[in-house]
Protein backbone atom coordinates (compact mmCIF):
# COMPACT_ATOMS: atom_id res chain seq x y z
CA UNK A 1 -47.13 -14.67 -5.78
CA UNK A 2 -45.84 -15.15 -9.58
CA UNK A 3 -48.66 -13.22 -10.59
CA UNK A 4 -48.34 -10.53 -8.00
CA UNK A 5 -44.68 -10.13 -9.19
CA UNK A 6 -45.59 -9.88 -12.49
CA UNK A 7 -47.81 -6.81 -12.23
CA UNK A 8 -45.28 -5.04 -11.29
CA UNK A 9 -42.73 -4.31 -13.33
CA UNK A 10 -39.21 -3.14 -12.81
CA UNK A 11 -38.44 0.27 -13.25
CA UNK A 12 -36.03 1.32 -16.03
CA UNK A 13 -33.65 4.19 -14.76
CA UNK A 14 -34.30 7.29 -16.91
CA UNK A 15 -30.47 8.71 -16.45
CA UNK A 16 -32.02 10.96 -13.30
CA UNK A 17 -28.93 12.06 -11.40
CA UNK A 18 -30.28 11.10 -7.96
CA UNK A 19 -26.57 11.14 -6.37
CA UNK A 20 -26.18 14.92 -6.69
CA UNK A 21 -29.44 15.66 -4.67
CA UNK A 22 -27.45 13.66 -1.42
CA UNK A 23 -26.59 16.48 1.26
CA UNK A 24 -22.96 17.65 0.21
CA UNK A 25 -20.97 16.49 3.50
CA UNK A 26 -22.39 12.97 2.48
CA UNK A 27 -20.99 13.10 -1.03
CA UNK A 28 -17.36 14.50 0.25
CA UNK A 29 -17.51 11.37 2.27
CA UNK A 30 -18.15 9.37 -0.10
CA UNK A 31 -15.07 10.95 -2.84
CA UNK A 32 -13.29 10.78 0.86
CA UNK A 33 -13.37 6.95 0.22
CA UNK A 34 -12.36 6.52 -3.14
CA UNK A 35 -9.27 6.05 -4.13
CA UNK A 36 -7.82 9.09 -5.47
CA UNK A 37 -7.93 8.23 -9.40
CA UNK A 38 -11.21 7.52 -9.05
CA UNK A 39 -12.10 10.46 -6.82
CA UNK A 40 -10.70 12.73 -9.29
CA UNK A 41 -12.79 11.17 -12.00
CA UNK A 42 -16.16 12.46 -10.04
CA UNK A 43 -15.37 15.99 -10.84
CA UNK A 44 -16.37 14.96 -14.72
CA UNK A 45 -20.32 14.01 -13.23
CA UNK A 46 -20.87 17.78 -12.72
CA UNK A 47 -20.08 20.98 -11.65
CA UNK A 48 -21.44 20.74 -8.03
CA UNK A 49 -19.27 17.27 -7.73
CA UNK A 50 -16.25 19.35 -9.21
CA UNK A 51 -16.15 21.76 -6.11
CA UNK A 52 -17.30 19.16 -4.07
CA UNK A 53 -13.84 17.10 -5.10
CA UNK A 54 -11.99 20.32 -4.77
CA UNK A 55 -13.09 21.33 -1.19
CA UNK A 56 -12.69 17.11 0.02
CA UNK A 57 -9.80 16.62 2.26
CA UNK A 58 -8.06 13.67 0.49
CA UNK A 59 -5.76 10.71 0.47
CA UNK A 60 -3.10 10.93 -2.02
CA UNK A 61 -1.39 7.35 -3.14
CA UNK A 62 0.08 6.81 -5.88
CA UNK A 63 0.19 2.78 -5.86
CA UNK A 64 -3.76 3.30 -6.41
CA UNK A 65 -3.38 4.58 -9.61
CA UNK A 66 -3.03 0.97 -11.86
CA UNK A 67 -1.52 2.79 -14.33
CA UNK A 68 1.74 2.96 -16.50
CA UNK A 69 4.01 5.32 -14.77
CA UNK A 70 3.78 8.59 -17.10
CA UNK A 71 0.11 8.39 -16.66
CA UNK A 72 0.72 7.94 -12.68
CA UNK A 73 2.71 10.76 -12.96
CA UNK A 74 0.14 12.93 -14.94
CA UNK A 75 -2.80 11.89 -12.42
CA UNK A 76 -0.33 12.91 -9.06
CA UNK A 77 0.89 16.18 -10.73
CA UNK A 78 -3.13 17.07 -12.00
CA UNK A 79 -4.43 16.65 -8.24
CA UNK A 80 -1.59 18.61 -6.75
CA UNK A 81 -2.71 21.13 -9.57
CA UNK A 82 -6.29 21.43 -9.15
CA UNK A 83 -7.36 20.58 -5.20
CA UNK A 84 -6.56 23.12 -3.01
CA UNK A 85 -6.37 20.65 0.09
CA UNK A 86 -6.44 19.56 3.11
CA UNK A 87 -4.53 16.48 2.04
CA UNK A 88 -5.33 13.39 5.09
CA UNK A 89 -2.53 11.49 3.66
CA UNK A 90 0.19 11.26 0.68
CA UNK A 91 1.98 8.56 0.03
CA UNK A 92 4.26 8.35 -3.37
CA UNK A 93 5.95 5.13 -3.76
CA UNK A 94 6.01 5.02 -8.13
CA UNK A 95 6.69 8.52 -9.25
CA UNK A 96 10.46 9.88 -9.74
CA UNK A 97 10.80 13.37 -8.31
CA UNK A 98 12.85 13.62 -12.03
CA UNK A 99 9.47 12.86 -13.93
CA UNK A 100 7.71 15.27 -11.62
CA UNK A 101 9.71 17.87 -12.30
CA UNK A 102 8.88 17.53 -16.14
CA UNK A 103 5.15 17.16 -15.47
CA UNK A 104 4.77 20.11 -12.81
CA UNK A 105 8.04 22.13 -12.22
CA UNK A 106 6.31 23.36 -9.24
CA UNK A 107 4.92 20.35 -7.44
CA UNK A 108 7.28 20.99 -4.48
CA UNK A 109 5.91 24.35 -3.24
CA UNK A 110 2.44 22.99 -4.14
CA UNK A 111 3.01 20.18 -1.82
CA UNK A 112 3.84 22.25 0.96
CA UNK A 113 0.70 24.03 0.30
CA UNK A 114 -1.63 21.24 0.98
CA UNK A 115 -1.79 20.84 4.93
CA UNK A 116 -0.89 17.50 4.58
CA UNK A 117 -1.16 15.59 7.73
CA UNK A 118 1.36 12.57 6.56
CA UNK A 119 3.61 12.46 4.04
CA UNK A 120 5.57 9.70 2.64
CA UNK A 121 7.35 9.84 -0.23
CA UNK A 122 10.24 7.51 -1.61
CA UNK A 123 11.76 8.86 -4.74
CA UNK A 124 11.94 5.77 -6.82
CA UNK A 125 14.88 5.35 -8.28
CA UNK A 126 15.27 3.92 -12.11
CA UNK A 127 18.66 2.44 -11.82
CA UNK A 128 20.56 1.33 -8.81
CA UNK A 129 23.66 3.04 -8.53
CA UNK A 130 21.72 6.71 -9.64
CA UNK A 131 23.23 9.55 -7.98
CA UNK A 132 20.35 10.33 -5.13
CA UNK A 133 18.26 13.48 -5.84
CA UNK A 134 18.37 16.54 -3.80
CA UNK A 135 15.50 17.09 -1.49
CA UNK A 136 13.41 19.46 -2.41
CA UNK A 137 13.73 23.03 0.73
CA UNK A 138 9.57 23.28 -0.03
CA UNK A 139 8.99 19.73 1.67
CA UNK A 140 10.47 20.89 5.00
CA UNK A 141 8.56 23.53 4.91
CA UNK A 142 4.47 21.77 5.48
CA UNK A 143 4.03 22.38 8.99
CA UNK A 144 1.11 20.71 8.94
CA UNK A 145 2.64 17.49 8.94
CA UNK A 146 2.22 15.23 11.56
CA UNK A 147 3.98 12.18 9.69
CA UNK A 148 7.34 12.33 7.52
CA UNK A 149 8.85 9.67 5.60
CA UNK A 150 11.50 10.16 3.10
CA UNK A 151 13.16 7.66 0.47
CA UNK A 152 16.46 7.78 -1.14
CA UNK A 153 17.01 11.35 -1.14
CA UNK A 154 19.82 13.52 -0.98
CA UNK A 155 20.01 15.91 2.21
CA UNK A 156 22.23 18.48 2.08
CA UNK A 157 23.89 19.90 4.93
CA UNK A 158 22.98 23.63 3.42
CA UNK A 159 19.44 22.61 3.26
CA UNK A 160 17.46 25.56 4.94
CA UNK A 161 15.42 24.39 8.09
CA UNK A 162 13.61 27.52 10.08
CA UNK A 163 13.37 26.34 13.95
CA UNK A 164 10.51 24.55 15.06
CA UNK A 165 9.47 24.16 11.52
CA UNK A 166 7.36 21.45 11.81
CA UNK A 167 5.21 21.80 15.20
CA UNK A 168 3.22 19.16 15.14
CA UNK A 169 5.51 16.40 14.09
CA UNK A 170 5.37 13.03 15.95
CA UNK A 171 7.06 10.31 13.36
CA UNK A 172 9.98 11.00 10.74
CA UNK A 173 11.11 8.08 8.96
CA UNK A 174 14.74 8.37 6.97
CA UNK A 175 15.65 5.55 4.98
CA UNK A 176 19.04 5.59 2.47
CA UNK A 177 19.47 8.98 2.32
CA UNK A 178 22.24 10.34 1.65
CA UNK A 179 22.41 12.52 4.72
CA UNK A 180 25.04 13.88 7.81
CA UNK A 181 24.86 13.31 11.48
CA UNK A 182 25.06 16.95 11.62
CA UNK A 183 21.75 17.27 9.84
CA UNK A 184 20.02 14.77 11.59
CA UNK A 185 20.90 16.67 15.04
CA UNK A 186 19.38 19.46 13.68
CA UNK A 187 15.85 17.75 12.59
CA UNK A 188 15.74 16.20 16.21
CA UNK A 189 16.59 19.64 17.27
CA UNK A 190 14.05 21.51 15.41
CA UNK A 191 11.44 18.80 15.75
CA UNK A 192 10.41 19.72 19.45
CA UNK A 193 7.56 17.14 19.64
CA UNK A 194 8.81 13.94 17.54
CA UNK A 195 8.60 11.31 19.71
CA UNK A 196 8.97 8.44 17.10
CA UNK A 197 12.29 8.17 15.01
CA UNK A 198 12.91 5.66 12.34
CA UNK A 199 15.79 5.19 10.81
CA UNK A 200 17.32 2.98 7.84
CA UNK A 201 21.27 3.81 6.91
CA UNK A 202 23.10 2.27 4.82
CA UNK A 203 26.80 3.45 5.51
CA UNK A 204 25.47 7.54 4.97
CA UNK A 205 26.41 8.50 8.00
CA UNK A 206 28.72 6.39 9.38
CA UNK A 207 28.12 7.78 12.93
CA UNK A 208 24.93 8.94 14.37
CA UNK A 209 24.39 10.48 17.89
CA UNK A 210 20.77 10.62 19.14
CA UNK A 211 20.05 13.95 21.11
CA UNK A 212 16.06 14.77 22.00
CA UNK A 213 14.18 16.00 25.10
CA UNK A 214 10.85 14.55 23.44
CA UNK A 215 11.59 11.09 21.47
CA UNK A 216 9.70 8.15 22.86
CA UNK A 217 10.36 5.41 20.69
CA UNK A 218 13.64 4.49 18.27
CA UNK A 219 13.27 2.37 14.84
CA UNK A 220 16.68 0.96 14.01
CA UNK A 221 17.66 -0.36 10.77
CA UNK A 222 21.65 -0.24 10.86
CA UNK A 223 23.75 -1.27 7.85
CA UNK A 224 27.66 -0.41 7.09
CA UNK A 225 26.91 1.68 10.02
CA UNK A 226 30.60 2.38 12.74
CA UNK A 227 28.17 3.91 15.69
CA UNK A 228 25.13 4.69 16.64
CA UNK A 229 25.09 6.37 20.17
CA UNK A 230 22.09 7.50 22.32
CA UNK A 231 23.34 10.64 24.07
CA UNK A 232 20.95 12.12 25.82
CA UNK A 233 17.21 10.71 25.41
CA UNK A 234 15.31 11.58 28.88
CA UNK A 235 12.09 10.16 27.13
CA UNK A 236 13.32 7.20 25.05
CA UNK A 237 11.28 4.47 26.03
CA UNK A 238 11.50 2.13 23.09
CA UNK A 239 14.58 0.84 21.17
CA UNK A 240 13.34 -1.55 18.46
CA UNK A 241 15.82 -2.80 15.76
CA UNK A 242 14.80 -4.65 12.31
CA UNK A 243 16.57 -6.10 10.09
CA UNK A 244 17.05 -3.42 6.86
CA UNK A 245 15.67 -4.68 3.77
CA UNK A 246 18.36 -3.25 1.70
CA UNK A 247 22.01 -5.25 1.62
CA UNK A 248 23.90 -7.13 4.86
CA UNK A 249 24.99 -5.55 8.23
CA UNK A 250 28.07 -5.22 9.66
CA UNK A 251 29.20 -5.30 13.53
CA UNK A 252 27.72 -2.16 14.64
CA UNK A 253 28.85 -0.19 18.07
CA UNK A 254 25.64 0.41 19.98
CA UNK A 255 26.12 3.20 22.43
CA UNK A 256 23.68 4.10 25.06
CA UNK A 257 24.91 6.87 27.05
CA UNK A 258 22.03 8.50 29.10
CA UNK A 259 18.05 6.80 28.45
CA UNK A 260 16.54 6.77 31.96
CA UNK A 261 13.18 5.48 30.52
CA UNK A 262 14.25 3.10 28.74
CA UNK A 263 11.67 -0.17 28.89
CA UNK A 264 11.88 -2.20 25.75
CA UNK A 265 14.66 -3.09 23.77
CA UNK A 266 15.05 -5.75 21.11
CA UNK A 267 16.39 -7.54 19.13
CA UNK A 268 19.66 -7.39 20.21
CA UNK A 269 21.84 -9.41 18.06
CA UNK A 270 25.59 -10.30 19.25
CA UNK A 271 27.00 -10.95 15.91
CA UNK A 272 25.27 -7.49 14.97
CA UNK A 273 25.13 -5.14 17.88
CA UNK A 274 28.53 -4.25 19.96
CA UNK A 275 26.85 -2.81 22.99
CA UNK A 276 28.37 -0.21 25.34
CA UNK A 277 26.69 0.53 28.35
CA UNK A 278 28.15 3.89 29.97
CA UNK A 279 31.50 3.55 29.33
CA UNK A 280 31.58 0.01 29.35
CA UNK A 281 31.36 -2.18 26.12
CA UNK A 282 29.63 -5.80 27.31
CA UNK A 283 31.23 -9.06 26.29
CA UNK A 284 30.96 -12.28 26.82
CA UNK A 285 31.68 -12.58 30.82
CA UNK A 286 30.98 -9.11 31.80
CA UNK A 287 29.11 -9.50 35.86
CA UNK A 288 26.48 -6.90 36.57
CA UNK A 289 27.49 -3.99 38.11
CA UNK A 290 26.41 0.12 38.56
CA UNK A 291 28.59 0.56 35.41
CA UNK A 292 26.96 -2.04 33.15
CA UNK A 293 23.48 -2.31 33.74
CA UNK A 294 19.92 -0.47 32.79
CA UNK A 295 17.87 -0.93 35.18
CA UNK A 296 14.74 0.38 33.82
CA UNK A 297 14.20 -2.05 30.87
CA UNK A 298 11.24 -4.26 31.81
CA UNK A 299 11.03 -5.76 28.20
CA UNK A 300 14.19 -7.51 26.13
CA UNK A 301 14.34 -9.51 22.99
CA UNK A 302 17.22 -11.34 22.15
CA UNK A 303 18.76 -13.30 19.31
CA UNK A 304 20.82 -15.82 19.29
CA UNK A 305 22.67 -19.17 17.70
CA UNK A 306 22.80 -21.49 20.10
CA UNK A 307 25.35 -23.81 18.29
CA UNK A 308 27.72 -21.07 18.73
CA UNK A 309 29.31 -20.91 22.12
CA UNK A 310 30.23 -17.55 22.15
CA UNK A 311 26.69 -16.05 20.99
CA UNK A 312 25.34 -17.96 24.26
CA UNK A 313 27.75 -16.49 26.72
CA UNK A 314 26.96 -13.49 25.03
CA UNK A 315 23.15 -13.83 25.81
CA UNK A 316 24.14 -14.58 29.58
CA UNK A 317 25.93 -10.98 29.59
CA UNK A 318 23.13 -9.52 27.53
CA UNK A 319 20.66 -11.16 30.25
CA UNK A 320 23.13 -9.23 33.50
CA UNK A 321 22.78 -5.74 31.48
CA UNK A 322 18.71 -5.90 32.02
CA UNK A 323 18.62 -7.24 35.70
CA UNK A 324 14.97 -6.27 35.88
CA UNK A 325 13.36 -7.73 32.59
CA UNK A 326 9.92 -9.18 33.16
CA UNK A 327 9.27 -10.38 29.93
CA UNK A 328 11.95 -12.25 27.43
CA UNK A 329 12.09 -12.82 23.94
CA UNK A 330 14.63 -15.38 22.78
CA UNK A 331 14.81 -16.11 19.25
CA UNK A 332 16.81 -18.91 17.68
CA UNK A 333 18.64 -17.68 14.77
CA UNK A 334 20.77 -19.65 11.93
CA UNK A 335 24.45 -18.90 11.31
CA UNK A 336 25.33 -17.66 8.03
CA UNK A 337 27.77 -20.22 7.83
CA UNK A 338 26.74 -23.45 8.63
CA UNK A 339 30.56 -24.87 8.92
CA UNK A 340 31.12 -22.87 12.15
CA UNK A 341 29.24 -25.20 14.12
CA UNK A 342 31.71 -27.81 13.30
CA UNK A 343 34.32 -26.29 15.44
CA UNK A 344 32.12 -25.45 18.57
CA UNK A 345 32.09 -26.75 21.50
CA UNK A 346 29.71 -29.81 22.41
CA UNK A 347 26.21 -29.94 23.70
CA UNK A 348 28.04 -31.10 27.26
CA UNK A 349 29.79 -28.01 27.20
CA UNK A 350 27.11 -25.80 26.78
CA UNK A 351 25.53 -27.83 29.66
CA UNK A 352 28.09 -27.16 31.89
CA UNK A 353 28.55 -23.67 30.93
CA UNK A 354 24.50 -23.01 32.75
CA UNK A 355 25.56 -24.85 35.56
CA UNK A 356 28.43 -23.18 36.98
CA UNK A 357 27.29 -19.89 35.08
CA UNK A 358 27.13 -16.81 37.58
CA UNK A 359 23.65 -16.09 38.73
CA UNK A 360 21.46 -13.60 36.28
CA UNK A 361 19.20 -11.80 38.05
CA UNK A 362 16.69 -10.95 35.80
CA UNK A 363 16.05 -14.82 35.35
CA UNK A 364 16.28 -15.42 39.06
CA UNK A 365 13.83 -13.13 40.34
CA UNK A 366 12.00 -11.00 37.76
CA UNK A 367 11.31 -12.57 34.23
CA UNK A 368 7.29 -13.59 34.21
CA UNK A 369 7.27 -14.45 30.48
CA UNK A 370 9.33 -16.32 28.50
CA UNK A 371 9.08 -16.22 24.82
CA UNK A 372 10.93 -18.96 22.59
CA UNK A 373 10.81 -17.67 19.12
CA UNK A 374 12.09 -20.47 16.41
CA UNK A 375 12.48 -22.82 19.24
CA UNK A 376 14.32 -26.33 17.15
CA UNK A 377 14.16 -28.32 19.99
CA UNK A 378 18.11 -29.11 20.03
CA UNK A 379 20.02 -30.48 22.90
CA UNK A 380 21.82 -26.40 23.29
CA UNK A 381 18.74 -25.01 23.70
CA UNK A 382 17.08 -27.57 26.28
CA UNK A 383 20.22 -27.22 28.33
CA UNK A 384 19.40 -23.32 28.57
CA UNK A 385 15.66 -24.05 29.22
CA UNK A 386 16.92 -26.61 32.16
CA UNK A 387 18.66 -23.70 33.56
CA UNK A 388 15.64 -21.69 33.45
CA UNK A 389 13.76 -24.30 34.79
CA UNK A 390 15.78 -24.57 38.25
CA UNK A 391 16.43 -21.17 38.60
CA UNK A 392 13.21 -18.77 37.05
CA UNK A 393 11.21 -18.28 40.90
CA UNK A 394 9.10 -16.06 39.50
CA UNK A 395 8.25 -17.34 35.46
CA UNK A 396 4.21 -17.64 34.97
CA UNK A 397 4.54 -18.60 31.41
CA UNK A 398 6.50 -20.13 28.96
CA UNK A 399 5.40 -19.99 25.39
CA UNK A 400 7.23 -21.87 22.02
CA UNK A 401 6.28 -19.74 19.56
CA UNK A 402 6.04 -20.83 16.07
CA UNK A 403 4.59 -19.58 12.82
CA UNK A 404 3.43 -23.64 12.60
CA UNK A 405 0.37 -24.39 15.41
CA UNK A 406 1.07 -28.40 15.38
CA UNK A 407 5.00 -27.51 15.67
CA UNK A 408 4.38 -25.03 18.65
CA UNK A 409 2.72 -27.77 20.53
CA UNK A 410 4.77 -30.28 20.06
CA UNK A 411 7.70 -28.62 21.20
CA UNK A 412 5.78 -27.22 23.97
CA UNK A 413 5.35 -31.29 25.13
CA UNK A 414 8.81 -31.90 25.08
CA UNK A 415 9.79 -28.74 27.00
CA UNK A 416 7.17 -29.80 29.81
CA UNK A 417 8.47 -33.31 29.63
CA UNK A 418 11.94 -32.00 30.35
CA UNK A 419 10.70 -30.06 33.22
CA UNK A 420 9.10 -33.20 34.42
CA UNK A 421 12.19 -34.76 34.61
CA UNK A 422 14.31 -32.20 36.06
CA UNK A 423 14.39 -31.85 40.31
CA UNK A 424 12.35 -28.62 40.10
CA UNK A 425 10.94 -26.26 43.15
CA UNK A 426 8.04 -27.82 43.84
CA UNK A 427 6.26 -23.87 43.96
CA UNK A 428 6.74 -23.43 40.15
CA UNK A 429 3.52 -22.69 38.71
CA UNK A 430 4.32 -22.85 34.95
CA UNK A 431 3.57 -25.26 31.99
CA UNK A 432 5.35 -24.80 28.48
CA UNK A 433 2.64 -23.22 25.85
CA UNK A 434 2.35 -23.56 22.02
CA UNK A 435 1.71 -19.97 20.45
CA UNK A 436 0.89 -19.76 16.70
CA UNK A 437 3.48 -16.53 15.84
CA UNK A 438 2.09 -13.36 14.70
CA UNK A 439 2.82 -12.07 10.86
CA UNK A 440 5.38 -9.45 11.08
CA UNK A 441 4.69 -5.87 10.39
CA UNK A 442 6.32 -4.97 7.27
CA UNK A 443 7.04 -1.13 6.10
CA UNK A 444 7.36 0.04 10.04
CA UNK A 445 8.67 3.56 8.82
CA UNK A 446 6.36 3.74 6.09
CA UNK A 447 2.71 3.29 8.06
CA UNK A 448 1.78 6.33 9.83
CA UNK A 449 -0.53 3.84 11.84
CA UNK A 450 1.75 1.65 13.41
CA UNK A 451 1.13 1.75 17.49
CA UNK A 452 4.31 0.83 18.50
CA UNK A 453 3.59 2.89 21.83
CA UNK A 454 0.33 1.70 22.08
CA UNK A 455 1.02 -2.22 22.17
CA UNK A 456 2.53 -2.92 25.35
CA UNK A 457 5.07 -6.04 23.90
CA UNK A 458 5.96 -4.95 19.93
CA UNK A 459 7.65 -8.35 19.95
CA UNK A 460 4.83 -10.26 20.60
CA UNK A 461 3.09 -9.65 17.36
């Protein structure tokens, strides 16, 4: 076999170019994969790979360029320059729309000449406390896009925006701008087919009212933010709230108004949210009734201290607003300052407050699934999970969920134990679970591929 082997030689490549002679849609497929320094690079090999990188629908991001930031700058402004588009995807995380006006004073209108698809763009910002640059007019103008995300810009109220300018839009994303409520009604109301909304403010505006015939799902990172109402949202099926990644947040009044759909909603936070339901804002011993309930929400996720009395009362309330919630999220969550649980009431007192509390429908008759996120194992919580214990006819599952496996099932054991002990219906059909938790999606306004339509429970992962 050594000798066989040996009688043939290898081959030494002679420098033939055998990649050019690969069919053309093959070799845009394969520039389609690089990332788009290197992409750009191929149009060096020859001239048939030069209009081959020129007539190659691209994705555009500058994080893939490991490069010092003029250079990055350079590369972004030399493809917007040279390809004529389609862009799939851009995504500019690095460059300053300052250093891309010195590069390529007309990399706005070339933008909007690209047929980008999605388009996200946060104008990094050198210093913290720089005055916010004006968004470009030319990026509202790509009505191509499908996607929008924009960074830390400044959006004037004069900024021109023709109707129905973008008419295939499904997802905008706004985070810190420095924008109006005025403005934003008119995006929702020249966005005819959005049916995702994200939103991060930080104090700019103060007050936002939500009016669309076509949004489906809400994003809502709220900081130094008075209001935020839901006016009229025939569609709105999702509310989903996340913490913002930028500075604290203040008590916020949470409005909804008119949101028929509605079927998920979390996480509602009572040290955070104020809710109004109607015309009624819910506190700690509001009762069910026509005026403070939404019947449609089938999915709720909650958090809540329970070392602080006042939180849990408010989750009962919270728990009457949703009389029909199948499946519940709870998640424990720890006060920011530890000496208020010093002055709360006792475990006892908690105890009794389950016992004689008014009945909650949603626990009594409808909630299948009950989530424990951060689940400690304290004596508050167990007196909450006795009351779901005696009173949850219809639960199927309860599951401790915990980023630790051996943690999840241990808590799990106790809960069951507890249940054991407890002078349950003998008809209840559930055990206590462990469930490893799920890493959290980061950058929710950011991915144009995040399916939070398309997963039935976006709290469960």
């Amino acid at each position: 076999m050594g000798d066989d082997a040996a009688s043939h030689p290898a081959r030494r490549y002679n420098g033939e170019d055998r990649f050019s002679a690969l069919p053309n849609d093959l070799l845009g497929d394969i520039i389609n994969r690089l990332p788009f320094t290197d992409a750009a690079r191929t149009a060096a090999f020859a001239s048939q790979w030069r209009q081959i990188w020129r007539s190659t629908p691209l994705v555009l991001r500058d994080a893939d360029a490991h490069l010092s930031e003029a250079t990055r700058v350079a590369t972004v402004a030399r493809a917007l320059a040279d390809h004529s588009g389609p862009f799939h995807n851009v995504s500019l995380f690095s460059c300053t729309a300052s250093s891309l006006d010195l590069e390529l004073p007309e990399w706005p209108r070339l933008l909007a000449t690209k047929s980008i698809e999605n388009l996200s763009f946060l104008n990094k910002q050198t210093q913290p406390q720089t005055t916010l640059s004006p968004l470009p007019a030319d990026i509202l103008c790509c009505g191509s896009l499908q996607s929008l995300s924009l960074a830390l810009w400044k959006i004037p109220d004069d900024l021109p925006l023709a109707a129905n300018a973008f008419p295939n839009l499904r997802k905008l994303g706004l985070v810190r701008n420095d924008t109006s409520n005025q403005y934003i009604h008119r995006l929702l109301a020249a966005y005819l087919d959005l049916e995702y909304l994200g939103l991060v403010l930080d104090g700019k505006p103060e007050r936002v009212h939500v009016c669309s015939q076509s949004l489906r799902c809400l994003l809502l990172g709220l900081s130094k933010v008075e209001e935020f109402t839901v006016v009229d949202a025939p569609l709105l099926e999702r509310i989903i709230f996340f913490k913002p990644p930028y500075g604290g947040t203040d008590c916020v009044r949470f409005w909804i108004a008119s949101a028929p759909k509605l079927r998920v909603i979390g996480y509602l936070d009572p040290r955070i949210h104020k809710l109004q339901i109607g015309d009624n804002i819910i506190k700690p011993n509001t009762m069910a009734s026509p005026g403070t309930v939404v019947p449609s929400v089938e999915i709720l996720a909650v958090k809540v201290n329970f070392g602080v009395f006042w939180e849990v009362k408010m989750l009962a309330s919270f728990l009457r607003c949703f009389p029909n919630v199948g499946t519940l999220h709870i998640e424990q969550s720890v006060p920011h300052d530890p000496s208020v649980a010093a002055h709360e009431p006792t475990g006892e007192h908690h105890a009794r407050f389950w016992q004689v509390a008014s009945p909650v429908e949603s626990l009594r008759l409808h909630v299948r699934s009950l989530f424990i996120h951060k689940f400690q194992g304290n004596q508050n919580e167990f007196a909450f999970l006795k009351y779901v214990a005696l009173n949850a006819r219809e639960l199927r599952a309860l599951l401790v969920v915990s980023p630790d496996k051996k943690i999840a099932l241990a808590l799990a054991e106790e809960v069951n134990e507890m249940a054991k002990k407890l002078d349950c219906p003998p008809f209840q059909p559930w055990t206590a679970r462990g469930l490893l938790e799920s890493p959290r999606v980061c950058n929710v306004l950011i991915s144009p591929k995040v399916p939070f339509l398309g997963v039935h429970d976006p709290f469960r992962w």
